[in-house]
N, C-alpha and C. Protein backbone atom coordinates (compact mmCIF):
# COMPACT_ATOMS: atom_id res chain seq x y z
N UNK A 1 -0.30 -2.52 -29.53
CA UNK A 1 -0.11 -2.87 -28.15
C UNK A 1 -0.18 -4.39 -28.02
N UNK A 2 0.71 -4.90 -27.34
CA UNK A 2 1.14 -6.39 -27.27
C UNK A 2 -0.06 -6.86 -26.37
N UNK A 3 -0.67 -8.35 -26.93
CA UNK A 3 -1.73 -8.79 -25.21
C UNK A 3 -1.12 -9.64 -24.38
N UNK A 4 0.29 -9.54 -24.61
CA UNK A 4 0.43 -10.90 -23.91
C UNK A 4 1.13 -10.81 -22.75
N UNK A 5 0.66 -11.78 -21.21
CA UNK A 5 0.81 -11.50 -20.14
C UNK A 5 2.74 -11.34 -19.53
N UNK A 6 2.66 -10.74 -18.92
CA UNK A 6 4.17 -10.04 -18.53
C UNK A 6 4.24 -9.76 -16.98
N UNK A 7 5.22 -9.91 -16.47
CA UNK A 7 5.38 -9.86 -15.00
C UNK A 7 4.89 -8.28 -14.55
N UNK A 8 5.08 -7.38 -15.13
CA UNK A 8 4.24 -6.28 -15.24
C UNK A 8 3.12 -6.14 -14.80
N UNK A 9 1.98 -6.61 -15.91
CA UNK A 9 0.87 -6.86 -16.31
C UNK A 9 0.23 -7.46 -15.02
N UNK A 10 1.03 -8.83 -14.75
CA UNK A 10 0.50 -8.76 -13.47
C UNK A 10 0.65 -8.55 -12.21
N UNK A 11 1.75 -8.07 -12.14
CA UNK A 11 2.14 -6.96 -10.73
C UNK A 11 0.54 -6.36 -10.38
N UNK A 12 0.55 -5.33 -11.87
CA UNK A 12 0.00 -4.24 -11.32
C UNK A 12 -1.37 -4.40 -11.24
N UNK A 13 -2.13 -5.71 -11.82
CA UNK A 13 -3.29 -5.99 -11.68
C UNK A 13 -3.34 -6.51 -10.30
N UNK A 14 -2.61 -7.00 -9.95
CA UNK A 14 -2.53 -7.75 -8.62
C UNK A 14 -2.64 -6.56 -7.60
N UNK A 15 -1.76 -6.01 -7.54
CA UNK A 15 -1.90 -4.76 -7.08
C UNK A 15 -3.03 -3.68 -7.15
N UNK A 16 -3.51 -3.67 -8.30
CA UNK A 16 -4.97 -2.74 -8.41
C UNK A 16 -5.91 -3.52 -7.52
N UNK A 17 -5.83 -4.53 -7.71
CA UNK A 17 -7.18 -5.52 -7.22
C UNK A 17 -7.26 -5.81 -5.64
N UNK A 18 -5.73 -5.46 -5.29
CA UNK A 18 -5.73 -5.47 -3.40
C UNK A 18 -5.79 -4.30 -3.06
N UNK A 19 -5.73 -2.97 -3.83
CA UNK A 19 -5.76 -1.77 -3.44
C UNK A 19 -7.24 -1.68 -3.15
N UNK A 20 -8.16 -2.21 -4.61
CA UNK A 20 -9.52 -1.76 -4.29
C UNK A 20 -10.17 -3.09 -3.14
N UNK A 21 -9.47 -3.85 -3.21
CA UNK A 21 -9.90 -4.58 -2.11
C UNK A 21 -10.16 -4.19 -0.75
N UNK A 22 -8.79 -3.76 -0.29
CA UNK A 22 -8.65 -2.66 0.65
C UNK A 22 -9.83 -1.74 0.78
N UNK A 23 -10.08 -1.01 -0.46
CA UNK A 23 -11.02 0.22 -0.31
C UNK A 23 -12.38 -0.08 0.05
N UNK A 24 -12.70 -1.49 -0.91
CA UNK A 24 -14.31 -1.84 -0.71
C UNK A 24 -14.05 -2.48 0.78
N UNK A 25 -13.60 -3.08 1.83
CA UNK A 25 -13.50 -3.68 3.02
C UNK A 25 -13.54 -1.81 3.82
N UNK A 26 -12.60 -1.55 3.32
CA UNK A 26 -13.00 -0.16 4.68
C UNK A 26 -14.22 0.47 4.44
N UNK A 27 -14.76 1.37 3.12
CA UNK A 27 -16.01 1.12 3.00
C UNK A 27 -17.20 0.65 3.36
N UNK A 28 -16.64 -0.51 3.38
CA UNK A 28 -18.07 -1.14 4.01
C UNK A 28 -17.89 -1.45 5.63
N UNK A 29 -16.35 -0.78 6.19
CA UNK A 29 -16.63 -0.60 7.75
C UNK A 29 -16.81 0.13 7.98
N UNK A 30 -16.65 1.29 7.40
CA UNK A 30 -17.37 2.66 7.30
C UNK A 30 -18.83 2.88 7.32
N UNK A 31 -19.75 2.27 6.50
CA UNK A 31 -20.83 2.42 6.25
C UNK A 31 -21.40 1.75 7.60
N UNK A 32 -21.09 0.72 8.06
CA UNK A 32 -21.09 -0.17 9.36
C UNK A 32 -21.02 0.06 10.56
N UNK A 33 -20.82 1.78 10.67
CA UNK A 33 -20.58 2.38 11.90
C UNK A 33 -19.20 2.98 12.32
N UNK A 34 -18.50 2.52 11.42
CA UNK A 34 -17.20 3.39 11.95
C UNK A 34 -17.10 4.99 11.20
N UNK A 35 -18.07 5.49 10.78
CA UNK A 35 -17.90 7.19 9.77
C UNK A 35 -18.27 7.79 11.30
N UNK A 36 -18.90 6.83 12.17
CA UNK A 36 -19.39 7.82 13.67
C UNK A 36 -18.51 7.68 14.64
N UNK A 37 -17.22 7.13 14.23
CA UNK A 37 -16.27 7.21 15.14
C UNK A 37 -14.73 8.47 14.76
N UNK A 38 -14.98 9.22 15.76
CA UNK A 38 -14.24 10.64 15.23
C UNK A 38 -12.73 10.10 15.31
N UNK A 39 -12.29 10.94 13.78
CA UNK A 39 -10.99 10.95 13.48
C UNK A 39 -11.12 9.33 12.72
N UNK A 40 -11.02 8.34 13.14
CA UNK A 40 -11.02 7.04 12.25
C UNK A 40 -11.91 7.35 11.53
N UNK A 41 -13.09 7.54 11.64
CA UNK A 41 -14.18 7.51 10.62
C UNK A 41 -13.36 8.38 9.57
N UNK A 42 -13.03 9.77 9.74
CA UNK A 42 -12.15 10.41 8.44
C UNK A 42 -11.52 9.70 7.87
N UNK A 43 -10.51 9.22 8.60
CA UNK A 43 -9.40 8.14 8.17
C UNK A 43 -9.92 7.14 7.02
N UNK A 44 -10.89 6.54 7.70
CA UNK A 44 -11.61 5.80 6.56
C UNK A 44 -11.93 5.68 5.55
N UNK A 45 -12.46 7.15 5.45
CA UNK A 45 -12.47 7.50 3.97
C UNK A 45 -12.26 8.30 3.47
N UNK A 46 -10.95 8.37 3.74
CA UNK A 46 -9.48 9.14 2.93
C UNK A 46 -9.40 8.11 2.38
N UNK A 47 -8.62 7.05 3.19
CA UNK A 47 -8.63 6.00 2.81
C UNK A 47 -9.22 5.10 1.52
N UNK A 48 -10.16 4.66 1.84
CA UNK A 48 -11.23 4.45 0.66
C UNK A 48 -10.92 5.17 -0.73
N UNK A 49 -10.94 6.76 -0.54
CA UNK A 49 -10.68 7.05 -1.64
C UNK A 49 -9.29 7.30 -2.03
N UNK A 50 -8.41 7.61 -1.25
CA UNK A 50 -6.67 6.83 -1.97
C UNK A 50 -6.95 5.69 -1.98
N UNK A 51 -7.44 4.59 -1.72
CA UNK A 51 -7.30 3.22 -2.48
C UNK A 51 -7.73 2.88 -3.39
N UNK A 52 -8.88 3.62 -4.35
CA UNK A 52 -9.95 3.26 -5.28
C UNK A 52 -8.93 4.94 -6.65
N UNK A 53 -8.48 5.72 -6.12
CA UNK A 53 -7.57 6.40 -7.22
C UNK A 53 -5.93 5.81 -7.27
N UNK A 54 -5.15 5.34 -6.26
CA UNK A 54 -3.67 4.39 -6.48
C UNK A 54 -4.85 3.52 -7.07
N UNK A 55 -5.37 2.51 -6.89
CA UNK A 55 -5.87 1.48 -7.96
C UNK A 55 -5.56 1.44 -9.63
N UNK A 56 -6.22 2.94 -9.81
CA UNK A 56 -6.45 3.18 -11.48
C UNK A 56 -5.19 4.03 -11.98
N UNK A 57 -4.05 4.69 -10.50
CA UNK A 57 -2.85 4.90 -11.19
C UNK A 57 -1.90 3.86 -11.62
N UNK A 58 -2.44 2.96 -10.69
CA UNK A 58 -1.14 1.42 -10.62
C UNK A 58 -1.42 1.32 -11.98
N UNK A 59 -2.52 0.97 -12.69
CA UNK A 59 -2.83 0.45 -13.85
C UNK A 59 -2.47 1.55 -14.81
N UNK A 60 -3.02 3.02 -14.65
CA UNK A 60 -2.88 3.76 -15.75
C UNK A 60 -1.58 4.07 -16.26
N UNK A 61 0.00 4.18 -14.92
CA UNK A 61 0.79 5.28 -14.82
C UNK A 61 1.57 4.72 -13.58
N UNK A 62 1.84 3.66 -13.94
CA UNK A 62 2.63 3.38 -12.74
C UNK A 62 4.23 3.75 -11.85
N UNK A 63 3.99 5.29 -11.93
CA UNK A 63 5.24 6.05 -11.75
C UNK A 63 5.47 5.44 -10.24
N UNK A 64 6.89 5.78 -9.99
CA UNK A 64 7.60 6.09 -8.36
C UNK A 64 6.42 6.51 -7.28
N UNK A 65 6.65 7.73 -7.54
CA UNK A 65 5.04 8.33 -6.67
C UNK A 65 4.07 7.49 -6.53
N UNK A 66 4.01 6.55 -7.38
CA UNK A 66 2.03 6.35 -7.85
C UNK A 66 2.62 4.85 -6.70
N UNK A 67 3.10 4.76 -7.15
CA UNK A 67 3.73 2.75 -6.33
C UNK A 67 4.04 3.15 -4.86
N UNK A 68 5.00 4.31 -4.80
CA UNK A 68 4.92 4.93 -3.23
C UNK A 68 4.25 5.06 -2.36
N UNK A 69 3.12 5.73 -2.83
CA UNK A 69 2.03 6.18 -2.32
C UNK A 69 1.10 4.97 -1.92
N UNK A 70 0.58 4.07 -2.85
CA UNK A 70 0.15 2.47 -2.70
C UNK A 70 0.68 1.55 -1.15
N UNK A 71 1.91 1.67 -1.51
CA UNK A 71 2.90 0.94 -0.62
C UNK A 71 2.49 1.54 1.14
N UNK A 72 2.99 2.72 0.86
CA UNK A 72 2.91 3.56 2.20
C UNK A 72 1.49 3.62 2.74
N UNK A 73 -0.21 3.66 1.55
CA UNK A 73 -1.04 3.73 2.52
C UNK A 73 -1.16 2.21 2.58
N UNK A 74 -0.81 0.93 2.40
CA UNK A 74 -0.86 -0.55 2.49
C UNK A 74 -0.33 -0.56 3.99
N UNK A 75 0.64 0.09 3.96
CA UNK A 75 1.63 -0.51 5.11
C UNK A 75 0.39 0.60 6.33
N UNK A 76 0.82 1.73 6.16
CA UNK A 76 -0.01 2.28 7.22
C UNK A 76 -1.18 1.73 7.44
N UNK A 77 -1.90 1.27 6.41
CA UNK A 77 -3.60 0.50 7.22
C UNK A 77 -3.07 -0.96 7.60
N UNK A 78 -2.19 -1.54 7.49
CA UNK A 78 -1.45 -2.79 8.26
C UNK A 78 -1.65 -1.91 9.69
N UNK A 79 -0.43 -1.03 9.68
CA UNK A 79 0.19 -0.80 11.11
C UNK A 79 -1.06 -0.22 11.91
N UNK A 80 -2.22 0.83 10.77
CA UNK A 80 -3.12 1.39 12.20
C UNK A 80 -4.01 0.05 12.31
N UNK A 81 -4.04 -1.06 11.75
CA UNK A 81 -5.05 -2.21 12.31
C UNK A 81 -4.26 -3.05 13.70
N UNK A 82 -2.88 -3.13 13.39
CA UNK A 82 -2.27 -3.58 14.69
C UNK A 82 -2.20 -2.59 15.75
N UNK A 83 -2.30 -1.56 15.45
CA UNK A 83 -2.43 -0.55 16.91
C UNK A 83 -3.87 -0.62 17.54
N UNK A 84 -4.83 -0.62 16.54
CA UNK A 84 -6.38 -0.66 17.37
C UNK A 84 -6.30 -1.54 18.00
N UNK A 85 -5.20 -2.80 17.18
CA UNK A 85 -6.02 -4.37 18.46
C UNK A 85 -5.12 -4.30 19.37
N UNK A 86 -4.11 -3.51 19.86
CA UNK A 86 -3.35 -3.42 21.09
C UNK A 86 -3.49 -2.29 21.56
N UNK A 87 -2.45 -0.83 21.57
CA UNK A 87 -2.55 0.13 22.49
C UNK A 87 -3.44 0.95 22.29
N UNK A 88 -4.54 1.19 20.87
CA UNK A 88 -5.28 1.77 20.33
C UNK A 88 -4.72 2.94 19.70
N UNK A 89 -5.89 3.52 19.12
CA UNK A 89 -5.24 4.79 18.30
C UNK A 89 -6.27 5.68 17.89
N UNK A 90 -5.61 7.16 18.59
CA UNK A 90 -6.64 7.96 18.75
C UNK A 90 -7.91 7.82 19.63
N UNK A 91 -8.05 6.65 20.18
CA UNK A 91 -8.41 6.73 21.57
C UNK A 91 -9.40 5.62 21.29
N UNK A 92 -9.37 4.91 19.83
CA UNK A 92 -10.64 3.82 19.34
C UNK A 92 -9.31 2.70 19.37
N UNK A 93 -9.80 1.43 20.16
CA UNK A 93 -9.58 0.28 20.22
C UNK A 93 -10.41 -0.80 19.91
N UNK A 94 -9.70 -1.74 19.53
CA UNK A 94 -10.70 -3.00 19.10
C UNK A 94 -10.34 -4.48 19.78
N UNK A 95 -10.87 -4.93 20.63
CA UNK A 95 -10.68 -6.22 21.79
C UNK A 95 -10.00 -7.48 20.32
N UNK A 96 -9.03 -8.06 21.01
CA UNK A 96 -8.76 -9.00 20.44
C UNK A 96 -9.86 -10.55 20.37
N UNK A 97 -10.11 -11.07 19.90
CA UNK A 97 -8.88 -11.75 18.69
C UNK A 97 -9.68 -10.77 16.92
N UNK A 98 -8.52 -11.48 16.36
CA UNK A 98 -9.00 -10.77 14.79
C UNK A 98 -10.11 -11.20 14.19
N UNK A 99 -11.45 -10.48 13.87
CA UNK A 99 -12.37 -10.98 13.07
C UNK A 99 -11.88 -11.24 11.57
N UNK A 100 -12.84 -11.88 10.95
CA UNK A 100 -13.02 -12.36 9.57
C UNK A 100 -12.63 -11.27 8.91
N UNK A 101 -12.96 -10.13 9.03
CA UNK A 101 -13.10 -8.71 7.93
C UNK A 101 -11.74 -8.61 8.74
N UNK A 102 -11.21 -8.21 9.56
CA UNK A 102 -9.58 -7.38 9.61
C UNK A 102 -8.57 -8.63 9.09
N UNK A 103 -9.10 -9.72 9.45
CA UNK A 103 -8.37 -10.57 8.59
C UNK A 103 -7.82 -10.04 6.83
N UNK A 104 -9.13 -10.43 6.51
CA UNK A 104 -9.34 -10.01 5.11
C UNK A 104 -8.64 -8.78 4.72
N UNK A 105 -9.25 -7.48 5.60
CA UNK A 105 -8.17 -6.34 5.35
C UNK A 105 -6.76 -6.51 5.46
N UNK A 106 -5.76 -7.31 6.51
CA UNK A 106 -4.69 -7.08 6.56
C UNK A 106 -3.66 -7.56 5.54
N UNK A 107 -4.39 -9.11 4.98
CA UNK A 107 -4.25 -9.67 3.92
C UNK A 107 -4.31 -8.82 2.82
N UNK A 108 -5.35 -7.74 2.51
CA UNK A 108 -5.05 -6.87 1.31
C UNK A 108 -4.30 -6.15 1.37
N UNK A 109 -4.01 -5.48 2.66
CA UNK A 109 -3.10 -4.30 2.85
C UNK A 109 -1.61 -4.98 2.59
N UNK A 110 -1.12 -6.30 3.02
CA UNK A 110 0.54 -7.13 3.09
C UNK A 110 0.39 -7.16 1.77
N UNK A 111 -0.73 -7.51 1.26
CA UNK A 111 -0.31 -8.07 -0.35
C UNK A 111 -0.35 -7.43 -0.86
N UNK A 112 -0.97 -6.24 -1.04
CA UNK A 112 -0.87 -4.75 -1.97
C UNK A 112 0.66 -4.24 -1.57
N UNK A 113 0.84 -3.96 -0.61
CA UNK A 113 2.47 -3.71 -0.47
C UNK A 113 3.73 -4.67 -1.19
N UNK A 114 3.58 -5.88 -0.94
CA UNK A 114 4.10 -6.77 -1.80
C UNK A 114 4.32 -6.68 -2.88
N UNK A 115 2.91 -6.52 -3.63
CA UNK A 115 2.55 -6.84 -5.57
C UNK A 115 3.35 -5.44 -5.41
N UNK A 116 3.10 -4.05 -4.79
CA UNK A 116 3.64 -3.00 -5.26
C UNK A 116 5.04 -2.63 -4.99
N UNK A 117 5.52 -3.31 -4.43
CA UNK A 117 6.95 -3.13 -4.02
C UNK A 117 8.03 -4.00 -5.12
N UNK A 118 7.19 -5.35 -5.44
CA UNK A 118 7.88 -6.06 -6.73
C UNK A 118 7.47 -5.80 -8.03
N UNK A 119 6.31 -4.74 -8.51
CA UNK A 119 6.22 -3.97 -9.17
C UNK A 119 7.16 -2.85 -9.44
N UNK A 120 7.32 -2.33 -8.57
CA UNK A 120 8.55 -1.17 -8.64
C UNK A 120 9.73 -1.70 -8.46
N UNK A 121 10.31 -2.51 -8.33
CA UNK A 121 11.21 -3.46 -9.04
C UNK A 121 11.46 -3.78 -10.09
N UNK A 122 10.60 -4.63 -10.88
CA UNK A 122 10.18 -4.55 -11.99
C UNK A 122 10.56 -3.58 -12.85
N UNK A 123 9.56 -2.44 -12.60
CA UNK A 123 9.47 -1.65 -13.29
C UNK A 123 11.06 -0.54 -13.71
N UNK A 124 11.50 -0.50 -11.87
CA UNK A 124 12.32 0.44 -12.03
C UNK A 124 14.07 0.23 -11.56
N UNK A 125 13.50 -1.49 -11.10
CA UNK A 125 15.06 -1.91 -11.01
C UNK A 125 15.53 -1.47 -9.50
N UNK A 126 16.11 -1.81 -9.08
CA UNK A 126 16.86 -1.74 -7.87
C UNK A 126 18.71 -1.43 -8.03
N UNK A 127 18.88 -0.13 -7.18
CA UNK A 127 19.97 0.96 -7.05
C UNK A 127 20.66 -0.06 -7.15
N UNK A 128 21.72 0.12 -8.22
CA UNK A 128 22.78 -1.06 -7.81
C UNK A 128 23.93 -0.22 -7.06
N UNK A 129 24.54 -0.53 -6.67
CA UNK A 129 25.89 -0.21 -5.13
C UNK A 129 27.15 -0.39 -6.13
N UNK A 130 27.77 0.33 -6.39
CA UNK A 130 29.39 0.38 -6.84
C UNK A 130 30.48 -0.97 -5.96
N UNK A 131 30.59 -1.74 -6.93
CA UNK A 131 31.76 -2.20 -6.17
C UNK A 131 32.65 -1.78 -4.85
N UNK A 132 33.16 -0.77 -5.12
CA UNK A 132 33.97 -0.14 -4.43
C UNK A 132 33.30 0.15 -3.02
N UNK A 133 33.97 0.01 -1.98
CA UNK A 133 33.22 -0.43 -0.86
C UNK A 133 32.69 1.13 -0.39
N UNK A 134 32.54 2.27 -1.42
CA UNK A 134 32.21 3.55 -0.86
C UNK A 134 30.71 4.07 -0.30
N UNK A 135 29.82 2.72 -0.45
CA UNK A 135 28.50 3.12 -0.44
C UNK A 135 27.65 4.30 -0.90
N UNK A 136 28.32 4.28 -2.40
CA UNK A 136 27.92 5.12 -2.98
C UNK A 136 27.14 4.44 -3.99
N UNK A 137 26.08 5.22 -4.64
CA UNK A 137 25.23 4.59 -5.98
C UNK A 137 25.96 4.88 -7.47
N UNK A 138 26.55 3.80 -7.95
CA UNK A 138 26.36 4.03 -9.03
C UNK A 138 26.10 4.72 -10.32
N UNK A 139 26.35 6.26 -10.58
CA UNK A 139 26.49 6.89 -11.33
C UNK A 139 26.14 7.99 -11.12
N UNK A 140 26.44 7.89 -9.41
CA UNK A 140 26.33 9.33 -8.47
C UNK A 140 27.84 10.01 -9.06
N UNK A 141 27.88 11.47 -8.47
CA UNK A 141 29.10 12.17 -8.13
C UNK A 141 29.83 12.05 -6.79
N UNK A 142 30.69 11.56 -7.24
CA UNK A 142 31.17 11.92 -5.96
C UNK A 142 31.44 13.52 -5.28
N UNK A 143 31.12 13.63 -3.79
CA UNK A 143 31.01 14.88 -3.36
C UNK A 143 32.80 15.28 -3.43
N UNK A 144 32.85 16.60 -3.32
CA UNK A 144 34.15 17.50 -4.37
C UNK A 144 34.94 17.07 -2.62
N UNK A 145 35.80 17.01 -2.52
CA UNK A 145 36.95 17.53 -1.21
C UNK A 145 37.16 16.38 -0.59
């Protein structure tokens, strides 16, 4: 096994390290009083623990699924932190302006989506489009009729 560093290598460390970032910040808003707030408190730590297992898939097994899954709960704890500080969600709101810690979280959540989105790039390349102006992929079939 080769040691030497590769755009890979550090995608997905980058990526492990904002996933569990993510996890230890909700965690510890969890422990902080939000496990007594119904429905978010669950959320929380679902959360927590999809961020602390995508962590050790990014690194172990970095399939489609495994980068998907990363991406999608990144982006969703982005989007449910901008809904608490405006129309709320699920009926828990949080008064503006942004503290230090949602700071910190949203920053892990953009950049975990990021590292994992140019990871799966990386990794798996991007659909290339046929010339031909059919908007079709590339080594599709074309449908019969």
């Amino acid at each position: 096994m080769s040691s030497h560093v590769t755009p890979r290598r550090v995608l997905q460390a980058a990526a492990a390290l904002l996933l569990v970032a993510q996890g230890v910040i909700h965690l510890d808003l969890w422990n902080g009083g939000y496990k007594g707030i119904p429905t978010i408190g669950t959320l929380f730590i679902v959360g927590v623990v999809a961020a602390f297992v995508l962590a050790m898939a990014t690194v172990a097994s970095p399939r489609r699924l495994v980068l998907a899954a990363g991406f999608a709960l990144s982006i969703g704890q982005a989007v449910a932190l901008m809904l608490t500080k405006t129309n709320g969600l699920f009926g828990f709101q949080v008064p503006l302006p942004f503290t230090n810690v949602e700071i910190g979280a949203m920053a892990s959540e953009i950049g975990a989506a990021a590292a994992l989105g140019a990871l799966f790039v990386v990794i798996h390349g991007f659909p290339t489009r046929s010339p031909r102006a059919t908007g079709s992929v590339v080594g599709a079939t074309p449908a019969p009729g």
